[in-house]
N, C-alpha and C. Protein backbone atom coordinates (compact mmCIF):
# COMPACT_ATOMS: atom_id res chain seq x y z
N UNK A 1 -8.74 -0.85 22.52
CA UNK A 1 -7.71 0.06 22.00
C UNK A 1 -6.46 -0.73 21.65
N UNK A 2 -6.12 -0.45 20.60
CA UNK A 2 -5.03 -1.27 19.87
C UNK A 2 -3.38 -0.52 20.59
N UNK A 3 -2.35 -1.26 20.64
CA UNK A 3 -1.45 -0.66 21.20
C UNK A 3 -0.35 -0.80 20.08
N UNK A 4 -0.72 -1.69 19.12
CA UNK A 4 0.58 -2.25 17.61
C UNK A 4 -0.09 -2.48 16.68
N UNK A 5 0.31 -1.83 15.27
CA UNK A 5 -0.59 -1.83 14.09
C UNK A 5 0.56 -1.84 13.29
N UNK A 6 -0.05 -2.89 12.48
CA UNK A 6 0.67 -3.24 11.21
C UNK A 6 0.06 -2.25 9.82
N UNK A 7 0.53 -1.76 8.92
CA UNK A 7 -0.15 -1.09 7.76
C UNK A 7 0.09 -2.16 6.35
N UNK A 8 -1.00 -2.27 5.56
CA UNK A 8 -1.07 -2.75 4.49
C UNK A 8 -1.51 -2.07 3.51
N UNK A 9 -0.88 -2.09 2.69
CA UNK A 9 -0.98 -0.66 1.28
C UNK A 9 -0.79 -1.27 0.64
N UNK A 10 -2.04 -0.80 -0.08
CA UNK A 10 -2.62 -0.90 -2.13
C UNK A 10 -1.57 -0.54 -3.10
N UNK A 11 -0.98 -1.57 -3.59
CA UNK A 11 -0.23 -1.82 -5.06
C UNK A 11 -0.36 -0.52 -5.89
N UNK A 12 0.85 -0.06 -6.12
CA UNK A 12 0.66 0.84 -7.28
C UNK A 12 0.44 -0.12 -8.69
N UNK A 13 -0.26 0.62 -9.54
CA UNK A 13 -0.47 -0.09 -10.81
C UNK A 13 1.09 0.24 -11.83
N UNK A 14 1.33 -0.92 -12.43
CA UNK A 14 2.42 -1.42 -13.28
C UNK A 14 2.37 -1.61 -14.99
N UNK A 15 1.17 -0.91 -15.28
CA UNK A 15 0.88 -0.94 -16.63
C UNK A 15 0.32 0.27 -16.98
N UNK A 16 1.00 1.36 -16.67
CA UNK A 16 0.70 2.76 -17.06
C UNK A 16 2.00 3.09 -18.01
N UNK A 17 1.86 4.34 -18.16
CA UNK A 17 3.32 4.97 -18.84
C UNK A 17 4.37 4.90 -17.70
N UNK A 18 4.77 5.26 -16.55
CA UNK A 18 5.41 4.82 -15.58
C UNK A 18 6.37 3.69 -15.53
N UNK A 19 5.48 2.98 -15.81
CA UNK A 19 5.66 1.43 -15.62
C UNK A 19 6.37 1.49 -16.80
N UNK A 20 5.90 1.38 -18.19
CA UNK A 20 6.94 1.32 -19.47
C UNK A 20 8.33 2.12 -19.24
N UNK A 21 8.30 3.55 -18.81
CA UNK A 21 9.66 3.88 -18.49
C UNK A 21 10.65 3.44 -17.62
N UNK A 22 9.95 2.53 -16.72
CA UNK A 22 10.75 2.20 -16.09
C UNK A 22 11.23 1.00 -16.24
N UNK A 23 10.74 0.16 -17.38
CA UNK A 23 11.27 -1.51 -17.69
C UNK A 23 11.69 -1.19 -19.09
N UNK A 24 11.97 -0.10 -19.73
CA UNK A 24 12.97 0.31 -20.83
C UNK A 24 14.15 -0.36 -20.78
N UNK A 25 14.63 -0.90 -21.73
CA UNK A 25 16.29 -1.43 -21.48
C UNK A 25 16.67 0.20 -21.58
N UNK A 26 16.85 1.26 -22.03
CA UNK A 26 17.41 2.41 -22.48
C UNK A 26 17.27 3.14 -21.31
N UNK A 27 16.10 2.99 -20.60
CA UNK A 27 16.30 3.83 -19.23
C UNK A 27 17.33 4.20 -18.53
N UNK A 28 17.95 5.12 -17.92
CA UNK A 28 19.27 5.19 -17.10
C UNK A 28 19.35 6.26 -16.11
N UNK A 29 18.38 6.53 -15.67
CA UNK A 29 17.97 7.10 -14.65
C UNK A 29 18.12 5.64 -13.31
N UNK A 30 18.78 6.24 -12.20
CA UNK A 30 18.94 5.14 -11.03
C UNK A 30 18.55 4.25 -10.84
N UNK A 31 17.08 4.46 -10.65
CA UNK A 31 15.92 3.32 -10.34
C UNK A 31 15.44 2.81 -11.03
N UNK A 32 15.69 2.95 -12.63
CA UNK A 32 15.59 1.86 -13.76
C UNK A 32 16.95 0.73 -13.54
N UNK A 33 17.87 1.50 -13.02
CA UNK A 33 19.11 0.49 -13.50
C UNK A 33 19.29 -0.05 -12.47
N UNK A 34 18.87 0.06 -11.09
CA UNK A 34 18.96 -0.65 -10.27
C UNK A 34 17.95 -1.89 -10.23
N UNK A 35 16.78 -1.72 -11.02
CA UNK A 35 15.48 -2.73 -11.05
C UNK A 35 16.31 -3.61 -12.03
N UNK A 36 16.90 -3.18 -12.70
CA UNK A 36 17.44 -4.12 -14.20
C UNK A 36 18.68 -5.11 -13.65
N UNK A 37 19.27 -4.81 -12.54
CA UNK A 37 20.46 -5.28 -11.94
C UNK A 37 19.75 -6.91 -11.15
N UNK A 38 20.54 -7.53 -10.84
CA UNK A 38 20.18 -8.93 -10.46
C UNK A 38 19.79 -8.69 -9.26
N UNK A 39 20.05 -7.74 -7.98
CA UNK A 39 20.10 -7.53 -6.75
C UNK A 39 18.46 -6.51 -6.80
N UNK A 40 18.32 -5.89 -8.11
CA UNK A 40 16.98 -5.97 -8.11
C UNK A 40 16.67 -4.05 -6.99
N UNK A 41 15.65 -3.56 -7.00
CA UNK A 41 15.47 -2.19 -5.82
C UNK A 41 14.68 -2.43 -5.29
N UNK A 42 14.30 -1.61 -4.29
CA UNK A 42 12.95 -1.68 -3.34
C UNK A 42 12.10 -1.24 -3.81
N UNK A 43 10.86 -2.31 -3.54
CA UNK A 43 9.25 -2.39 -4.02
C UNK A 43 8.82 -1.13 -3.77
N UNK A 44 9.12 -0.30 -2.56
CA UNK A 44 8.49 0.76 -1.93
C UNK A 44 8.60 1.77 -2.99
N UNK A 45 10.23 1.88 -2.82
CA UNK A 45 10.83 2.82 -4.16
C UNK A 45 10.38 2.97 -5.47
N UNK A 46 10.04 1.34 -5.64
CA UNK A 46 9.99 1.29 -7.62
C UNK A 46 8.25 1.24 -7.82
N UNK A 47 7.45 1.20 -6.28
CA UNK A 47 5.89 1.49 -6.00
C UNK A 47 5.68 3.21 -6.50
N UNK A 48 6.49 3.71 -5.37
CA UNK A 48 6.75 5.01 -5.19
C UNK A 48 6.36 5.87 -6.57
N UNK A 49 7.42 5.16 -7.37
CA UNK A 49 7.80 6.04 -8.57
C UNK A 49 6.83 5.47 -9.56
N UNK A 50 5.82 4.90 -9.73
CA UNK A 50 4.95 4.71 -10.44
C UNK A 50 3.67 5.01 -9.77
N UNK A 51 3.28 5.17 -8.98
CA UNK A 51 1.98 6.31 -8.47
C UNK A 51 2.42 7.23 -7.99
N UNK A 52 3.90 7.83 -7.68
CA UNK A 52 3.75 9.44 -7.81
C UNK A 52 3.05 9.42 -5.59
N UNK A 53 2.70 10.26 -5.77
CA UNK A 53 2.32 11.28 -4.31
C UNK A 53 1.47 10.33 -3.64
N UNK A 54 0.50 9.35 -4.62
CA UNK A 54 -0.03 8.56 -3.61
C UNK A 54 0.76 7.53 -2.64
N UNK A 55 1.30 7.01 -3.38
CA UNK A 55 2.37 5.94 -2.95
C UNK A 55 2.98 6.84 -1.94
N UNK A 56 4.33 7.69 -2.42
CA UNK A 56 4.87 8.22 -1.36
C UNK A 56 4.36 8.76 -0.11
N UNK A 57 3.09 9.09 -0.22
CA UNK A 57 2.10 9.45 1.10
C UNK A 57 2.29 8.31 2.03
N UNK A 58 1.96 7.43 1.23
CA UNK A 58 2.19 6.13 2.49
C UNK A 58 3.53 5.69 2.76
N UNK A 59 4.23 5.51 2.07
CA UNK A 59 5.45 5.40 2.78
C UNK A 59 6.25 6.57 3.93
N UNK A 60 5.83 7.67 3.55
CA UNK A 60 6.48 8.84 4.78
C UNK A 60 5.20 8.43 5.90
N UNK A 61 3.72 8.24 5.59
CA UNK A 61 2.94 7.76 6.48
C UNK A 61 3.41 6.34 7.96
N UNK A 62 4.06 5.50 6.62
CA UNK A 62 4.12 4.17 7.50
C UNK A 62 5.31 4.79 8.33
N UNK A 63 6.20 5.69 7.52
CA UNK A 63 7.59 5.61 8.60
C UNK A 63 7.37 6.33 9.47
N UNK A 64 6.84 7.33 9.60
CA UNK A 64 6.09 7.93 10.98
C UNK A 64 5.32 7.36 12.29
N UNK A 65 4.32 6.24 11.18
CA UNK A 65 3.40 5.71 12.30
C UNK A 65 3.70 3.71 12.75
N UNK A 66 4.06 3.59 11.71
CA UNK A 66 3.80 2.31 12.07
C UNK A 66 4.28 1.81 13.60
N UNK A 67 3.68 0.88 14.06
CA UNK A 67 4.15 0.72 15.27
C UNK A 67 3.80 -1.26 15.76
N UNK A 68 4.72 -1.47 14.93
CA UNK A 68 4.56 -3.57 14.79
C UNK A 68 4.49 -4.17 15.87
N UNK A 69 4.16 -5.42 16.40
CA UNK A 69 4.98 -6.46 17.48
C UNK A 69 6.31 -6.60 17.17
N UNK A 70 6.70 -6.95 18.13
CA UNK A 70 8.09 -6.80 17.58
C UNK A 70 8.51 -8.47 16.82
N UNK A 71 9.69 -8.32 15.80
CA UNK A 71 9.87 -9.18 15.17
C UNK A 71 9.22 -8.93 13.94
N UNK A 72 7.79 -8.48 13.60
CA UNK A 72 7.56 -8.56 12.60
C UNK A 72 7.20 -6.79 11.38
N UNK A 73 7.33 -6.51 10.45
CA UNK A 73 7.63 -5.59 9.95
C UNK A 73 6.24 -4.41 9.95
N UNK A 74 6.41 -3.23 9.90
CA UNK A 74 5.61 -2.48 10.07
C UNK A 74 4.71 -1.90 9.29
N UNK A 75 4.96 -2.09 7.61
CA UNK A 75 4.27 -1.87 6.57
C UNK A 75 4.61 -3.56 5.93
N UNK A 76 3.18 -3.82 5.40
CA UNK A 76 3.44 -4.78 4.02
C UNK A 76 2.38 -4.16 2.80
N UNK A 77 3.17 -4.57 1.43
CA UNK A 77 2.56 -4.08 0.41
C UNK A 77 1.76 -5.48 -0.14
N UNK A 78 0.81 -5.16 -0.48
CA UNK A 78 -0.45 -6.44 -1.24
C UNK A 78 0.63 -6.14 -2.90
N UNK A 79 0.29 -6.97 -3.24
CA UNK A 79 0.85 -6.97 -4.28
C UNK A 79 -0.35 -8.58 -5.76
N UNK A 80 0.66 -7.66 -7.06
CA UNK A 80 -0.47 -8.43 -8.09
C UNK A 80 -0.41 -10.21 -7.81
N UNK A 81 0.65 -10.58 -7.18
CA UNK A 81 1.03 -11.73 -7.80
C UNK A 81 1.19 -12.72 -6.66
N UNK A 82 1.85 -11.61 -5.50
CA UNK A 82 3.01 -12.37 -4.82
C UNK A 82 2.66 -12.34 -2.74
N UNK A 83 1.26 -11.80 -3.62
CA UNK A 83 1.00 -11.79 -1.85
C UNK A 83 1.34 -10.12 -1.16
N UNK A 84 1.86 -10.53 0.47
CA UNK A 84 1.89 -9.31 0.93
C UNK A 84 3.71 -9.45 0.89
N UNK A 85 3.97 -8.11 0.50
CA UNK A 85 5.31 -8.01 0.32
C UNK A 85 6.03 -6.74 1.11
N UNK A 86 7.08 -6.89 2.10
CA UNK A 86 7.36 -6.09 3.04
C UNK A 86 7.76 -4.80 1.66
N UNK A 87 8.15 -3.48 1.73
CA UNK A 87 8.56 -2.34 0.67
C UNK A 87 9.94 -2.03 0.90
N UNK A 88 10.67 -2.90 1.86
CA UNK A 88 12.09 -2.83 1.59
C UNK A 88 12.56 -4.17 0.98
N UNK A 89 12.04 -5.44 0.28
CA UNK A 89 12.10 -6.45 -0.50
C UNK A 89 12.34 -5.59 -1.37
N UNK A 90 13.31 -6.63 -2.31
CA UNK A 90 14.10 -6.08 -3.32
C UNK A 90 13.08 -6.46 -4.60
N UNK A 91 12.79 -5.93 -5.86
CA UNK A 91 12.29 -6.56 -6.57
C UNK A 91 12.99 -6.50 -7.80
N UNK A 92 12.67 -7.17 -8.75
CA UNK A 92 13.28 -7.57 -10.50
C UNK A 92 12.77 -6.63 -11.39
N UNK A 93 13.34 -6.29 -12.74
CA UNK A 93 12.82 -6.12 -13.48
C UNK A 93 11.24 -7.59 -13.97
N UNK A 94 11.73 -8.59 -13.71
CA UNK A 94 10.83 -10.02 -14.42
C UNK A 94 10.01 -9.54 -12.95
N UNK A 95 10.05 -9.25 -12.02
CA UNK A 95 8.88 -9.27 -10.95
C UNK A 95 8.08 -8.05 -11.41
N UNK A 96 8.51 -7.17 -11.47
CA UNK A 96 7.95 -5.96 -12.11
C UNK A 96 7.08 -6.18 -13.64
N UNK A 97 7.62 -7.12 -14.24
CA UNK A 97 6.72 -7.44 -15.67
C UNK A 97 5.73 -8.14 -15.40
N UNK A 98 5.77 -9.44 -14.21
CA UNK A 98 4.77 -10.23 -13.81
C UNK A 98 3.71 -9.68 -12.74
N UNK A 99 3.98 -8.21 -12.19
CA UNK A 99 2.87 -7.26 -11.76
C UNK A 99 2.04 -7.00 -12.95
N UNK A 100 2.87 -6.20 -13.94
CA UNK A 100 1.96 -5.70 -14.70
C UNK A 100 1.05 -6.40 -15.45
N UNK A 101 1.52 -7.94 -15.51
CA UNK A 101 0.41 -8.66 -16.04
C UNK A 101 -0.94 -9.32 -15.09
N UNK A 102 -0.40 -9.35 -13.65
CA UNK A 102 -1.33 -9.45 -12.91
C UNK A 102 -2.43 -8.90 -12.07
N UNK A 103 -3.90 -9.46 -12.51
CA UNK A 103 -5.01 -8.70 -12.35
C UNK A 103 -5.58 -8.62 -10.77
N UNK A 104 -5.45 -7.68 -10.46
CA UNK A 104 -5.72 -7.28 -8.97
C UNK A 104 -7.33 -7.75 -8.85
N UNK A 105 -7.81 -8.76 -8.99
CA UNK A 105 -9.42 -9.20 -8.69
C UNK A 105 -9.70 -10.24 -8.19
N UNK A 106 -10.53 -10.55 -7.68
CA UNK A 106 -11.27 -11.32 -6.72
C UNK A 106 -11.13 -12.56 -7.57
N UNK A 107 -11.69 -12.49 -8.20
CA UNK A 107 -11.88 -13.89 -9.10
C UNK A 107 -10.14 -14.52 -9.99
N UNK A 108 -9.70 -13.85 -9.81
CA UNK A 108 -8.04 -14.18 -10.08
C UNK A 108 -7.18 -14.56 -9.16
N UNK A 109 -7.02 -16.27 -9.27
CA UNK A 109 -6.56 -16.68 -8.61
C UNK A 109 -4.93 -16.41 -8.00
N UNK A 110 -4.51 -16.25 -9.12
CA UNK A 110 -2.60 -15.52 -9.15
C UNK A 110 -3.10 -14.57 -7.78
N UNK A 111 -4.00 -13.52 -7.99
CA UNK A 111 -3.87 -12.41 -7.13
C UNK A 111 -4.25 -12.88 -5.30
N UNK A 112 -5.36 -13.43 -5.38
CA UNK A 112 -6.21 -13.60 -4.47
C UNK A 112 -5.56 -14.78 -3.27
N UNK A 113 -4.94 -15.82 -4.17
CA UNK A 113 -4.69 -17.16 -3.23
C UNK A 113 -3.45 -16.45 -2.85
N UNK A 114 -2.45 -16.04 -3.08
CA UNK A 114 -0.98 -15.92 -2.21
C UNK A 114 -1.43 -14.85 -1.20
N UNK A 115 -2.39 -13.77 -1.53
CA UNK A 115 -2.93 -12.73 -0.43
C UNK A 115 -3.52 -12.82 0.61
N UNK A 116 -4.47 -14.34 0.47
CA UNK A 116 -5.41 -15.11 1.83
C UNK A 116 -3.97 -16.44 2.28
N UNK A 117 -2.98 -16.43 1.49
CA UNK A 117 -2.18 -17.51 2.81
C UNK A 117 -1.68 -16.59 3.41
N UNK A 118 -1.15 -15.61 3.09
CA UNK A 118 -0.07 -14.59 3.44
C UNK A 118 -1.08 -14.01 4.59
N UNK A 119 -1.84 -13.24 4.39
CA UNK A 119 -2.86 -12.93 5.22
C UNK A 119 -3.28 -13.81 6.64
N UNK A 120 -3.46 -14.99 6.02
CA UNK A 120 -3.83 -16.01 7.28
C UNK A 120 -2.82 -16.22 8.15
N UNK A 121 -1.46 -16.29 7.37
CA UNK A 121 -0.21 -16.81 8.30
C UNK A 121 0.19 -15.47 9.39
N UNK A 122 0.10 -14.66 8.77
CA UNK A 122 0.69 -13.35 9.71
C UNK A 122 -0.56 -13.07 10.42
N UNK A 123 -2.23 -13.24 10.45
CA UNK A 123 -3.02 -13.34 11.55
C UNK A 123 -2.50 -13.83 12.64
N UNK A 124 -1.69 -15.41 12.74
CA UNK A 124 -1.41 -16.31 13.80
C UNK A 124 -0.10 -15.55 14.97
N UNK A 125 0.01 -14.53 14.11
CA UNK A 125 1.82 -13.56 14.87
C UNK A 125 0.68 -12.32 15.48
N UNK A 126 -0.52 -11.96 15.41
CA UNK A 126 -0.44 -10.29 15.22
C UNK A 126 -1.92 -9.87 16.44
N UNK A 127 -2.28 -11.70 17.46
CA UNK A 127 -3.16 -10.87 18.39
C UNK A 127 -3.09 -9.80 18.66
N UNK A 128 -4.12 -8.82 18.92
CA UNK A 128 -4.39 -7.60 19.57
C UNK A 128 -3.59 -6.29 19.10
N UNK A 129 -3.27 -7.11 17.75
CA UNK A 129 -2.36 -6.08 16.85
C UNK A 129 -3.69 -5.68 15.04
N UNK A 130 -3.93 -3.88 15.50
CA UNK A 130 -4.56 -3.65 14.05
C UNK A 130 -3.96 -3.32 13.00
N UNK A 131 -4.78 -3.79 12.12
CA UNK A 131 -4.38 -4.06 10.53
C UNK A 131 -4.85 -3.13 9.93
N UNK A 132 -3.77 -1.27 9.49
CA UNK A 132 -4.56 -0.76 8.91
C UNK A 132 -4.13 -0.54 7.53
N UNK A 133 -5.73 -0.74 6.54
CA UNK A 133 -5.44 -0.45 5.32
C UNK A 133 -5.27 0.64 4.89
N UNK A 134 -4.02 1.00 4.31
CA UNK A 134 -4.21 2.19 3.25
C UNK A 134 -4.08 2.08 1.78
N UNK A 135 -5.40 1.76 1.37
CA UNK A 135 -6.00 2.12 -0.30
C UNK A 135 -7.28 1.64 0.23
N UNK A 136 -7.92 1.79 -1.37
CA UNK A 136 -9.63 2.02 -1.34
C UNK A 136 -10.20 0.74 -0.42
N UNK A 137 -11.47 0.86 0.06
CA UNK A 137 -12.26 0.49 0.54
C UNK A 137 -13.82 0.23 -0.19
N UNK A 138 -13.67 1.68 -1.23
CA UNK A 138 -15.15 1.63 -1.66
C UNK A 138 -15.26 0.00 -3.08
N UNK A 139 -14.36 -0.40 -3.01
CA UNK A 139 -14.50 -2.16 -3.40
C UNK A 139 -14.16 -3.07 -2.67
N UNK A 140 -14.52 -4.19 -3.26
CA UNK A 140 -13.80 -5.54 -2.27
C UNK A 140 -12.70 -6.07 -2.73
N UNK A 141 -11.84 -5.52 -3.35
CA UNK A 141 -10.54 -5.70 -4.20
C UNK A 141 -9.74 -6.59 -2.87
N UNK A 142 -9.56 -5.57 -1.92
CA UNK A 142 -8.76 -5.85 -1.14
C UNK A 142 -9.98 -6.41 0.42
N UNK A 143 -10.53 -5.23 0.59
CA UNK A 143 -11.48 -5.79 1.59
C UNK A 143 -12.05 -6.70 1.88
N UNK A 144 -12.44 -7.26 1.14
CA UNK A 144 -13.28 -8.90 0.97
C UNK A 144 -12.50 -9.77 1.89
N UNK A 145 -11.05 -9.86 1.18
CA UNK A 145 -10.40 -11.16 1.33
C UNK A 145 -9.85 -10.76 2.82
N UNK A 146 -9.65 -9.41 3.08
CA UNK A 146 -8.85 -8.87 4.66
C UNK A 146 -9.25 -8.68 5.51
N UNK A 147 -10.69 -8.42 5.68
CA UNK A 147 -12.13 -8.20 6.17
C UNK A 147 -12.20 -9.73 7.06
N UNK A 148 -12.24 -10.65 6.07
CA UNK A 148 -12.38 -12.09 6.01
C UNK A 148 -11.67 -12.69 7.36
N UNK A 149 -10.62 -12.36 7.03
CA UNK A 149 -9.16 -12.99 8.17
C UNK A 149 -9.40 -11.92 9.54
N UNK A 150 -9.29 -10.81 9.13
CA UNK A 150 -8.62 -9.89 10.42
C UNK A 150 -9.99 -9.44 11.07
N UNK A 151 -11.44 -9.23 10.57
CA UNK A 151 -12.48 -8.90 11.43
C UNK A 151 -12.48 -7.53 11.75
N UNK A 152 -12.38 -7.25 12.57
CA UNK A 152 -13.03 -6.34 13.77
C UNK A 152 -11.30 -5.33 13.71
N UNK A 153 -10.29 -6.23 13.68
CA UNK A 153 -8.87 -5.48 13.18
C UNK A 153 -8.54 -4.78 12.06
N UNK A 154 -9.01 -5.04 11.04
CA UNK A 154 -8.97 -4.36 10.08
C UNK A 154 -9.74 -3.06 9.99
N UNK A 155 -8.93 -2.06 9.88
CA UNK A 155 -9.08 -0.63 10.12
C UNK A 155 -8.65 0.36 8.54
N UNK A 156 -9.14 1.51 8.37
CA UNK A 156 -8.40 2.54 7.82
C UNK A 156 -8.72 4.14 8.32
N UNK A 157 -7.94 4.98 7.50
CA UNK A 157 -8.31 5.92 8.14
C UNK A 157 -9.96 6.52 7.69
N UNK A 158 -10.12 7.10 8.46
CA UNK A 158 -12.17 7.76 7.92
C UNK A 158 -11.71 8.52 7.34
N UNK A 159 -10.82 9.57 7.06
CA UNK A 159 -10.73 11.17 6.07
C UNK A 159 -10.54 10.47 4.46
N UNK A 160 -10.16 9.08 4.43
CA UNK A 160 -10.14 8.41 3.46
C UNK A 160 -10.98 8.63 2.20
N UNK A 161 -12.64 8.48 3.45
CA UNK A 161 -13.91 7.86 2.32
C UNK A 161 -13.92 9.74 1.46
N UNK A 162 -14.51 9.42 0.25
CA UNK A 162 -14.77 10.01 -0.62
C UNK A 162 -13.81 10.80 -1.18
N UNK A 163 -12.37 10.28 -1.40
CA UNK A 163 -11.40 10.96 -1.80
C UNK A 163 -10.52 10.30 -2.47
N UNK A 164 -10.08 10.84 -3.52
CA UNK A 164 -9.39 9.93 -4.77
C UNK A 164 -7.83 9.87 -4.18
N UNK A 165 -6.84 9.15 -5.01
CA UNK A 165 -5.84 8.99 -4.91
C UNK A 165 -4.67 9.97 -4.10
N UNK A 166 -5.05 10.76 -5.12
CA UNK A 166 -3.98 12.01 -5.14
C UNK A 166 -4.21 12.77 -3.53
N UNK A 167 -5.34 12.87 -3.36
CA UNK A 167 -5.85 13.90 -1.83
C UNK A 167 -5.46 12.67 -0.95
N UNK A 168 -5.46 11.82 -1.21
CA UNK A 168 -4.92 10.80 0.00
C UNK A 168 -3.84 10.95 0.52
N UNK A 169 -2.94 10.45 -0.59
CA UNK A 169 -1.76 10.49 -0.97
C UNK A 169 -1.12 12.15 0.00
N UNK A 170 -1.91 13.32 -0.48
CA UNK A 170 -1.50 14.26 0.30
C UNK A 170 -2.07 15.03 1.14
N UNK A 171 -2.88 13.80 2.08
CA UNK A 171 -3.16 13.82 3.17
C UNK A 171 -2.22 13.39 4.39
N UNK A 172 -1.85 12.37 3.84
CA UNK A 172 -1.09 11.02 4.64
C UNK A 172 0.85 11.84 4.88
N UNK A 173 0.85 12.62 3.29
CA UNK A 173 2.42 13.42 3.63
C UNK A 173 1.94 14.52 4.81
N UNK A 174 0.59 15.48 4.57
CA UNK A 174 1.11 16.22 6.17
C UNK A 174 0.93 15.45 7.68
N UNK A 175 0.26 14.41 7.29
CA UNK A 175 0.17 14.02 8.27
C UNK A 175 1.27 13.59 8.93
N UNK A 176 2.04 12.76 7.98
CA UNK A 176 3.75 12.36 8.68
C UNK A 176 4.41 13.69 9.09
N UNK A 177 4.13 14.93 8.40
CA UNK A 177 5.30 15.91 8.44
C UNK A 177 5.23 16.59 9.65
N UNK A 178 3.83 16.52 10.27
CA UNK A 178 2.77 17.27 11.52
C UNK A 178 2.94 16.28 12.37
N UNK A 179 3.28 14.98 12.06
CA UNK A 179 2.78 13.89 13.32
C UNK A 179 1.38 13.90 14.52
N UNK A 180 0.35 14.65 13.31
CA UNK A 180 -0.53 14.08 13.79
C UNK A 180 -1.05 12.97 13.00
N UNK A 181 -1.91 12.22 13.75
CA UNK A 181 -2.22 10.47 13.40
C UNK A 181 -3.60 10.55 12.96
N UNK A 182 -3.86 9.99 11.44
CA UNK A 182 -5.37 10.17 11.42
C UNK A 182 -6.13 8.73 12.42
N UNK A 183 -6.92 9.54 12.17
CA UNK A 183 -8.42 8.54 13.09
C UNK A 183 -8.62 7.17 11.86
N UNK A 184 -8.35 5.86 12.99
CA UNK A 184 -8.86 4.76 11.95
C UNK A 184 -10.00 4.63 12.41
N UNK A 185 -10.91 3.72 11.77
CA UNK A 185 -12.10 2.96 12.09
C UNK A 185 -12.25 1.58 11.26
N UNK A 186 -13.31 0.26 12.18
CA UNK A 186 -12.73 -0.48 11.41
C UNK A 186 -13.45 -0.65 10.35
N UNK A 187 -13.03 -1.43 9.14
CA UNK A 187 -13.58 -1.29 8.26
C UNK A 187 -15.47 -1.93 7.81
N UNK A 188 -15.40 -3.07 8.56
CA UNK A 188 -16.58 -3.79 8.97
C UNK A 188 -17.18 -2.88 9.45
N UNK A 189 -18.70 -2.49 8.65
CA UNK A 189 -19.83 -1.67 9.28
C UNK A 189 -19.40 -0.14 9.11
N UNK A 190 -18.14 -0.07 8.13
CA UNK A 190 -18.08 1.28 8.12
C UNK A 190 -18.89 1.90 6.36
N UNK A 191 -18.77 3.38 7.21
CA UNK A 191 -19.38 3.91 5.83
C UNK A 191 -18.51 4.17 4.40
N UNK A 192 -18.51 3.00 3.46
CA UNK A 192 -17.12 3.04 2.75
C UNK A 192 -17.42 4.16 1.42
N UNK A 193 -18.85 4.79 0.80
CA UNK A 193 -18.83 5.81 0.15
C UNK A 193 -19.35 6.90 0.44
N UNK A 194 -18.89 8.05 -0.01
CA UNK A 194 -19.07 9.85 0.76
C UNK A 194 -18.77 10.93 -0.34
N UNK A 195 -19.07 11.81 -0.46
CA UNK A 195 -19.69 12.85 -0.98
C UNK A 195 -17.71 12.81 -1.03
N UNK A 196 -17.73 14.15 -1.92
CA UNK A 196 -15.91 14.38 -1.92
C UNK A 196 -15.52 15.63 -0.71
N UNK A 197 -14.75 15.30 -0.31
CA UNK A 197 -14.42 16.32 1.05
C UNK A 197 -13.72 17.92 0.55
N UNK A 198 -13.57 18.73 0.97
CA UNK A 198 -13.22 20.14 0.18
C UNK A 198 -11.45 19.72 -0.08
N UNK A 199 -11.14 20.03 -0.75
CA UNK A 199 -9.73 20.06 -1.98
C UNK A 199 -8.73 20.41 -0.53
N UNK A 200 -7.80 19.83 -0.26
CA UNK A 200 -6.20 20.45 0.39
C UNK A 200 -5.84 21.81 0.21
N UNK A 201 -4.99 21.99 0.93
CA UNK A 201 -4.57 23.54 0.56
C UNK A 201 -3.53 22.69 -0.54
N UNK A 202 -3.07 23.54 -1.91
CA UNK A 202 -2.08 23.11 -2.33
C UNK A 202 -0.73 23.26 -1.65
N UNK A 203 0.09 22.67 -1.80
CA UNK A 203 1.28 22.48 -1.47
C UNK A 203 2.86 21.64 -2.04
N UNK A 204 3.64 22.44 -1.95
CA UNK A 204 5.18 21.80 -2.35
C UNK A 204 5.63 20.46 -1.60
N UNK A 205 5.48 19.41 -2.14
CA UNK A 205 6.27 18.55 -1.54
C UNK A 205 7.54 18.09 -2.20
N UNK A 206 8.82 17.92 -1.29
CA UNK A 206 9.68 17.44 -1.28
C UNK A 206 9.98 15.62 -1.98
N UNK A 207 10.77 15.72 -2.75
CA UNK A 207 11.19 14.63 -3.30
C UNK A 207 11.46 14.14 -2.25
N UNK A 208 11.36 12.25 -2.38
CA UNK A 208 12.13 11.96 -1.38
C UNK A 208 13.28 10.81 -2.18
């Protein structure tokens, strides 16, 4: 039984319509003009606002649950380029352009090599501390390389399998809002594809 868990969450994608509105020079809505500024906004934030409900699921998720060693941070984001990146790091507009050009795959080195040092180095801080993922499983995008390092630690939640983005995404908000904790399991030997689970009740969520 794990007593400190770190969370690692799946990259929102940076080459949708999202993404163009938000690296507009003309944009002027907050969080364009703060990405455009030299001091740059938070990854979480400028994640946030380009996947919409999934993203934010995990962030009201991590701030509810996470529970680190101490010293080291309680969510990190995988990211296209740059490794694992805490979601209160500030990022660029030019960091934000060099996501969108970078290919989240195995065989891409940009993506893959800064994710297995980053990965390996924070193994050496995080005995008896689990690593849980939140994004897909049903590839080895991310699993392969995290699987690899962390073993038997690497966890996500089970209500996960067979459910797309969006039901995640607003799974993970009642779950912060209820503080109840979903069930992880680890990912090694788990069952990573499943039939689709019955639809959420709909519901209003709050901007954050």
């Amino acid at each position: 039984m794990f007593t400190r868990r770190i969370f690692l969450l799946s990259p929102a994608f940076a080459g949708g319509k999202r993404g163009e509105m938000m690296l507009r020079e003309a944009a002027m809505f907050d969080l364009a003009r703060q990405l455009r500024s030299p001091e740059g906004a938070p990854l979480g934030d400028v994640f946030s606002f380009l996947s919409g409900l999934y993203f934010r699921g995990k962030m009201a998720y991590v701030r509810r649950f996470s529970s680190p060693p101490d010293g080291l941070p309680g969510a990190l984001v995988i990211t296209p380029t740059r490794g694992l990146v805490p979601p209160e790091s500030a990022i660029t507009a030019e960091v934000l352009r060099e996501f969108k050009e970078g290919a989240v795959e195995l065989d891409n080195p940009g993506y893959r090599n800064p994710l297995e040092t980053h990965a390996r180095a924070l193994a050496e801080h995080v005995d008896g501390c689990e690593m849980v993922l939140l994004g897909s499983i049903a590839t080895g995008k991310y699993v392969d390389i995290l699987a690899a390092i962390y073993g038997d630690r690497l966890t996500f939640p089970a209500a996960f399998v067979g459910r797309g983005d969006m039901s995640r995404g607003g799974l993970m908000l009642r779950a912060a809002e209820s503080g109840e904790e979903l069930e992880y399991v680890p990912v090694l030997g788990a069952r990573r594809h499943g039939s689709r689970p019955p639809k959420l009740e709909p519901r209003r969520w709050k901007q954050e």
